[in-house]
N, C-alpha and C. Protein backbone atom coordinates (compact mmCIF):
# COMPACT_ATOMS: atom_id res chain seq x y z
N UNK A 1 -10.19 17.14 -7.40
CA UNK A 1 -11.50 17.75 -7.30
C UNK A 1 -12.02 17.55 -5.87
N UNK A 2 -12.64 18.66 -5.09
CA UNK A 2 -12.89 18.59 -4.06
C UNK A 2 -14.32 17.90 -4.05
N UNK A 3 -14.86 17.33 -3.20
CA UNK A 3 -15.74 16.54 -3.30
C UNK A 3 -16.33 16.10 -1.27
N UNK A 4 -17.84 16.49 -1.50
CA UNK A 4 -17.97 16.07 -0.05
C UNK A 4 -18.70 15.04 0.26
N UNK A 5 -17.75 14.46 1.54
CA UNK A 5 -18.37 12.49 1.72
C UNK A 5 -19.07 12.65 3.19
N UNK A 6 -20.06 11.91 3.29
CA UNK A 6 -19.83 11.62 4.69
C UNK A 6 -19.41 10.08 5.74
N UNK A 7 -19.78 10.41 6.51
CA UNK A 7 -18.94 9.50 7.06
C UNK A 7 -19.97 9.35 8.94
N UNK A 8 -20.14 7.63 9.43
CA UNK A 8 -20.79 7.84 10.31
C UNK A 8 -20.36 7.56 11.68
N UNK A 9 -20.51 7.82 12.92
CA UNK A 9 -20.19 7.78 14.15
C UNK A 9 -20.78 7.42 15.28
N UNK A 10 -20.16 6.60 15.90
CA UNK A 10 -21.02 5.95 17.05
C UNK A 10 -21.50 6.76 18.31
N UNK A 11 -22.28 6.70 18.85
CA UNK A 11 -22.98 7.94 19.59
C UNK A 11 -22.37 7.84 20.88
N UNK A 12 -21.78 8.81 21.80
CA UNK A 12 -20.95 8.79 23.20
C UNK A 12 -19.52 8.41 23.00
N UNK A 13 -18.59 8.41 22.20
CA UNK A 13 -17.11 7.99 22.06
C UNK A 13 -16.87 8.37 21.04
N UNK A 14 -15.75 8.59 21.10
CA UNK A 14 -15.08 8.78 19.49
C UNK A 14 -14.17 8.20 18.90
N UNK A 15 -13.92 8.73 17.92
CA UNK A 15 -13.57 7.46 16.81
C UNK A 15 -12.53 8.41 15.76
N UNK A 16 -11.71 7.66 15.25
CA UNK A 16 -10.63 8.10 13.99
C UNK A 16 -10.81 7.87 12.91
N UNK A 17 -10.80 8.72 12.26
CA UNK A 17 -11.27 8.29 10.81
C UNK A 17 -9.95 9.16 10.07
N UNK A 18 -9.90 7.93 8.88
CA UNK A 18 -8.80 8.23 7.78
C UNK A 18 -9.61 9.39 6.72
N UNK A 19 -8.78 10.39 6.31
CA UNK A 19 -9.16 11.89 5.99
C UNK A 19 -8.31 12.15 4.86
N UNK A 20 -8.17 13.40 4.45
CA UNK A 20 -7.03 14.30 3.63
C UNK A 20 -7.02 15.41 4.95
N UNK A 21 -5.27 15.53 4.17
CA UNK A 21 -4.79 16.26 5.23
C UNK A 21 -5.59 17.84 5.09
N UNK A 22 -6.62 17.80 3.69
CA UNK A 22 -6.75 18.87 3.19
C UNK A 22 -8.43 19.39 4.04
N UNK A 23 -8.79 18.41 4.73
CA UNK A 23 -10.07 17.51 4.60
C UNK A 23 -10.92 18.92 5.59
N UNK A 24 -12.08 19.45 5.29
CA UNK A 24 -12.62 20.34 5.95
C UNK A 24 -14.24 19.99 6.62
N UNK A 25 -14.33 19.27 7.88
CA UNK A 25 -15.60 19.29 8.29
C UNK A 25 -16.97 20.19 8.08
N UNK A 26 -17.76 19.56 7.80
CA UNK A 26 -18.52 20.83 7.19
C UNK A 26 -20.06 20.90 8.10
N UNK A 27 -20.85 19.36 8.89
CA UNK A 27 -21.88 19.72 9.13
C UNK A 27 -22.00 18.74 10.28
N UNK A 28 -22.69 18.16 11.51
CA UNK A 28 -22.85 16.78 11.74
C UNK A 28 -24.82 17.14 11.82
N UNK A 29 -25.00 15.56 12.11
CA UNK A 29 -26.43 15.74 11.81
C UNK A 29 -26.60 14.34 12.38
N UNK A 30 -28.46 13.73 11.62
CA UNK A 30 -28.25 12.65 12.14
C UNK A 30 -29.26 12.10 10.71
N UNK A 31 -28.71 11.18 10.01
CA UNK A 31 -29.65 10.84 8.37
C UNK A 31 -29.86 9.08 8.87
N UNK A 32 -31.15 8.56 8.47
CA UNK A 32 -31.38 7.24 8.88
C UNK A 32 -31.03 6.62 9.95
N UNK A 33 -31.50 7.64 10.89
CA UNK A 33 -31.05 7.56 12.46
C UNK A 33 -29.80 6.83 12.88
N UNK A 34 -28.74 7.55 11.83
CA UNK A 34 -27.24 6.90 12.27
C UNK A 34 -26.53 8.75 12.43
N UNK A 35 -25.80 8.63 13.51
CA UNK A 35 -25.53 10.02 13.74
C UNK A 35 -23.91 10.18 12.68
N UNK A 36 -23.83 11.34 11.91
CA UNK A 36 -23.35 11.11 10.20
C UNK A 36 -22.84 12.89 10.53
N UNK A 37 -21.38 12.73 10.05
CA UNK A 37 -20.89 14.05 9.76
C UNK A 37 -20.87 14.23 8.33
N UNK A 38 -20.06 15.34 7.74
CA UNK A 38 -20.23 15.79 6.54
C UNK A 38 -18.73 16.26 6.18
N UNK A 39 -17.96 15.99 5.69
CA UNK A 39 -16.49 16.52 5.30
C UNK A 39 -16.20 16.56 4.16
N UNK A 40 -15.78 17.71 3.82
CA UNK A 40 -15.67 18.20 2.46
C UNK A 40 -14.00 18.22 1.84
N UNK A 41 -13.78 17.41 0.80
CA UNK A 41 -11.65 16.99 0.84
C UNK A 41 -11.90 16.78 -0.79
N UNK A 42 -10.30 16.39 -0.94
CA UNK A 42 -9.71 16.22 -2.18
C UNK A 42 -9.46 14.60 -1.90
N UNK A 43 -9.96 13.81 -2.30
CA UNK A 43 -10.11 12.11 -2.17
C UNK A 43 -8.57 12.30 -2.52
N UNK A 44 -7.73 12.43 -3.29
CA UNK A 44 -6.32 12.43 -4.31
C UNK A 44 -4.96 12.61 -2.92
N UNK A 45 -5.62 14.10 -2.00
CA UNK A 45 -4.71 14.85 -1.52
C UNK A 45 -4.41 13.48 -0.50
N UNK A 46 -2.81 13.60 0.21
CA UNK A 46 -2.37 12.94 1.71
C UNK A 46 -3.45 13.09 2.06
N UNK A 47 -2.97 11.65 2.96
CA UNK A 47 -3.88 10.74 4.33
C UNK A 47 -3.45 11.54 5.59
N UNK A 48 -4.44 11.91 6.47
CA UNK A 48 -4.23 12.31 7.55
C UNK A 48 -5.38 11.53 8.74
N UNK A 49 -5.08 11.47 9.97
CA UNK A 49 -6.01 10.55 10.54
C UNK A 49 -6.81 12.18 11.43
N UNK A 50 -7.84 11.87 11.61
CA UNK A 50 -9.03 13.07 12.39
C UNK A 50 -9.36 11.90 13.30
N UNK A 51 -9.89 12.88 14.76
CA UNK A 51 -10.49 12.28 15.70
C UNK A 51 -12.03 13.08 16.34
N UNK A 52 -12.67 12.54 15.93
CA UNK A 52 -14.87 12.90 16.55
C UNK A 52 -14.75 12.63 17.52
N UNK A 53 -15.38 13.12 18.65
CA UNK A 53 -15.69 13.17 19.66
C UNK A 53 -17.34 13.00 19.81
N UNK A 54 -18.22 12.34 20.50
CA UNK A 54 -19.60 12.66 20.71
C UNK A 54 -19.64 12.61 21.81
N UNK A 55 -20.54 13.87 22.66
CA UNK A 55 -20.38 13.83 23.63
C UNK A 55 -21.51 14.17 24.00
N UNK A 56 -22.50 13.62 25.20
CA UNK A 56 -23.86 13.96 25.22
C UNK A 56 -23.72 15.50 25.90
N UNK A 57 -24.91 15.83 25.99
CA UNK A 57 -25.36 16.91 27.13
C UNK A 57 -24.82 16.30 28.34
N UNK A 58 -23.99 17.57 29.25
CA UNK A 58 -24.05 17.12 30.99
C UNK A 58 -22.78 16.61 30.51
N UNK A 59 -22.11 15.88 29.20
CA UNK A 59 -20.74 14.72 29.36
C UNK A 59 -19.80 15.99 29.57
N UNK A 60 -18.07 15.39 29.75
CA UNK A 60 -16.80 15.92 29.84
C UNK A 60 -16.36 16.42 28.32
N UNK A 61 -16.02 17.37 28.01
CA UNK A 61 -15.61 17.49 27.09
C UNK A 61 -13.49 17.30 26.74
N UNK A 62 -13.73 16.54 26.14
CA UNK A 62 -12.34 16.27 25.92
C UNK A 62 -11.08 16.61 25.78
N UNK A 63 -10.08 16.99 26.33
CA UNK A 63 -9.20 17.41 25.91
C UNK A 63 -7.93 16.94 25.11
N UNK A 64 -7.27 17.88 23.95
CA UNK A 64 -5.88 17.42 23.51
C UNK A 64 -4.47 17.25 24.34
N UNK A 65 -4.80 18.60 24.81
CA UNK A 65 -3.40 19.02 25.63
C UNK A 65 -4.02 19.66 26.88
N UNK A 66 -2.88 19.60 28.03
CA UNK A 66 -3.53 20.56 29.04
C UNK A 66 -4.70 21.40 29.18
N UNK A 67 -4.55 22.19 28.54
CA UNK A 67 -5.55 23.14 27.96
C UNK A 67 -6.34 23.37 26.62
N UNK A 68 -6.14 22.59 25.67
CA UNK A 68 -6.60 22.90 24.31
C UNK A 68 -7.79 21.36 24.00
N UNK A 69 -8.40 22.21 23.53
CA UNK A 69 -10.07 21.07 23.46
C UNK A 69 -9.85 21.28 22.03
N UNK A 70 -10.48 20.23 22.00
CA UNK A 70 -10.86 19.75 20.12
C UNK A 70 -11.67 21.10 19.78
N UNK A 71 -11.98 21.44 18.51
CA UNK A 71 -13.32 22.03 17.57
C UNK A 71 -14.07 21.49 18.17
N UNK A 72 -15.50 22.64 18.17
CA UNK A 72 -16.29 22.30 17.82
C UNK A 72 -17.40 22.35 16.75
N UNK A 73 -17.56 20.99 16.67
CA UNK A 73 -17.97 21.20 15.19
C UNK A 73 -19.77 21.32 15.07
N UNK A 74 -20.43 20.96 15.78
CA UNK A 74 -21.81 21.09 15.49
C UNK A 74 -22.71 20.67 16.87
N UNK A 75 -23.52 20.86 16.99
CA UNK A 75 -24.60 20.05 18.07
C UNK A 75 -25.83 19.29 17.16
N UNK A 76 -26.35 18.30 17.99
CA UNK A 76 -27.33 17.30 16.98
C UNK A 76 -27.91 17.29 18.04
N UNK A 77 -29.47 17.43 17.74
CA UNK A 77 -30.91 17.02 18.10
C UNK A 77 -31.01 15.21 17.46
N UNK A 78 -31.43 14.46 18.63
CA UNK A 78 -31.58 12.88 18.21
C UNK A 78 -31.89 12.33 18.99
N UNK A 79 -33.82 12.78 18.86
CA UNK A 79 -34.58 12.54 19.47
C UNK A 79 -34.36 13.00 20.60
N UNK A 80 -34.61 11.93 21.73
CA UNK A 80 -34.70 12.72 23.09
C UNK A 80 -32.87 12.98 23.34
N UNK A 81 -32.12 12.73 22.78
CA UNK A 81 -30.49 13.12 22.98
C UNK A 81 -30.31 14.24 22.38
N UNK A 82 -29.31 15.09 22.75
CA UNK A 82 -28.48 16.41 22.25
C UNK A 82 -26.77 15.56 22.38
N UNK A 83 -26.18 15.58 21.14
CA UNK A 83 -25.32 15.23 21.08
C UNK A 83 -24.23 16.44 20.84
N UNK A 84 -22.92 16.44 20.68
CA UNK A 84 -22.25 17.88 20.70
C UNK A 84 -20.31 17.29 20.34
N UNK A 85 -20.64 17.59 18.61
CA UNK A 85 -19.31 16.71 18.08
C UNK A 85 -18.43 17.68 17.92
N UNK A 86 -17.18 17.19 18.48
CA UNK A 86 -16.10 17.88 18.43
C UNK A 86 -14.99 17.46 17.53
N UNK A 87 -14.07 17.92 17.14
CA UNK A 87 -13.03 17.27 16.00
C UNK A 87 -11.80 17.43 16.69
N UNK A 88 -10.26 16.67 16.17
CA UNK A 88 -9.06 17.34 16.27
C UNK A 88 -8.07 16.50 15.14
N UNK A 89 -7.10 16.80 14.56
CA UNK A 89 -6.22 16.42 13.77
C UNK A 89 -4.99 16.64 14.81
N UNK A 90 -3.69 15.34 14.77
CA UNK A 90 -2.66 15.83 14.95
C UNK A 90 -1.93 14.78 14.89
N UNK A 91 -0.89 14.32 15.27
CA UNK A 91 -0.08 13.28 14.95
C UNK A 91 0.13 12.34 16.16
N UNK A 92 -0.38 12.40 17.09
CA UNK A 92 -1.08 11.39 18.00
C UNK A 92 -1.22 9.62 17.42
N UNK A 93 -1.55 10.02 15.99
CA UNK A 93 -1.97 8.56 15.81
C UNK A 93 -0.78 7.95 15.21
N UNK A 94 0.54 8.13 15.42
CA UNK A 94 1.71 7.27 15.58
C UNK A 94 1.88 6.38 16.51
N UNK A 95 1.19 6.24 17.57
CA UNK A 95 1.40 5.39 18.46
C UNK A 95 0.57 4.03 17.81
N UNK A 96 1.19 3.11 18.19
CA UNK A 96 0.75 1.26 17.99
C UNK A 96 -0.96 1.42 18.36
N UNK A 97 -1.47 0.14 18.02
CA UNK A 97 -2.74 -0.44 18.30
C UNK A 97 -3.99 0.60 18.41
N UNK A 98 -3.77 1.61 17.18
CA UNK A 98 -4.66 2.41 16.56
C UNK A 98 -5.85 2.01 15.96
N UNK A 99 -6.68 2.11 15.97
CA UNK A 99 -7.90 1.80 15.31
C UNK A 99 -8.26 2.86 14.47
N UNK A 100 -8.88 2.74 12.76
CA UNK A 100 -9.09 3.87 12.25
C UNK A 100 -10.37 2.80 11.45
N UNK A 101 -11.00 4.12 11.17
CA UNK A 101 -12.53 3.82 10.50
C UNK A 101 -12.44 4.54 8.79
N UNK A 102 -12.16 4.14 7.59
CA UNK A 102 -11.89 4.69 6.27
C UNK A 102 -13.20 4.37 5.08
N UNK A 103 -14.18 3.75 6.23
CA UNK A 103 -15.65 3.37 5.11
C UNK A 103 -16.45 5.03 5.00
N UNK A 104 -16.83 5.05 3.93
CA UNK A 104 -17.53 6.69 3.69
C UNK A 104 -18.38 5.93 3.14
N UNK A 105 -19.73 6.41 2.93
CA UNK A 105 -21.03 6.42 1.92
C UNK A 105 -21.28 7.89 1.45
């Protein structure tokens, strides 16, 4: 059953979070002034790892490859900040001394 969680992110860096491979971003925002995406998955389906990006106004926007930039997935008003989250999935996170974030509320 598909089911949507969210999940929260630290503001200016990004972060990996454990997903379904099925897993479809759906909103970012900002709820109890913690800046909070929205992803909509099958809890059941494969683990896949996703990578957020936050990136202020004026910041670099990130790249995967030479040329290919993450999604983008939303812009957030927060307070006097404009934040501007980007996503990417790929298999990157085979390499050692990975850090992943798998707490949802």
């Amino acid at each position: 059953m598909r089911t949507i969680y969210k999940y929260q992110l630290p503001r200016e860096r990004s972060t990996i979070l454990t997903l379904t491979a099925d897993a479809l971003p759906l909103h970012a925002g900002v709820q109890h002034d913690r800046l909070t995406v929205w992803v909509e998955l099958d809890p059941e389906a494969a683990k896949r790892f996703y990578r957020f990006h936050v990136v202020p106004t004026g910041g670099e926007v990130p790249l995967i490859d030479e040329d290919l930039h993450p999604a983008h997935l939303g812009t957030v008003h927060d307070g006097p900040y404009v934040w501007h989250i980007y996503w990417d999935r790929d298999d990157w996170m085979s390499r050692p001394n990975t850090q992943t974030q798998e707490d949802h509320t």
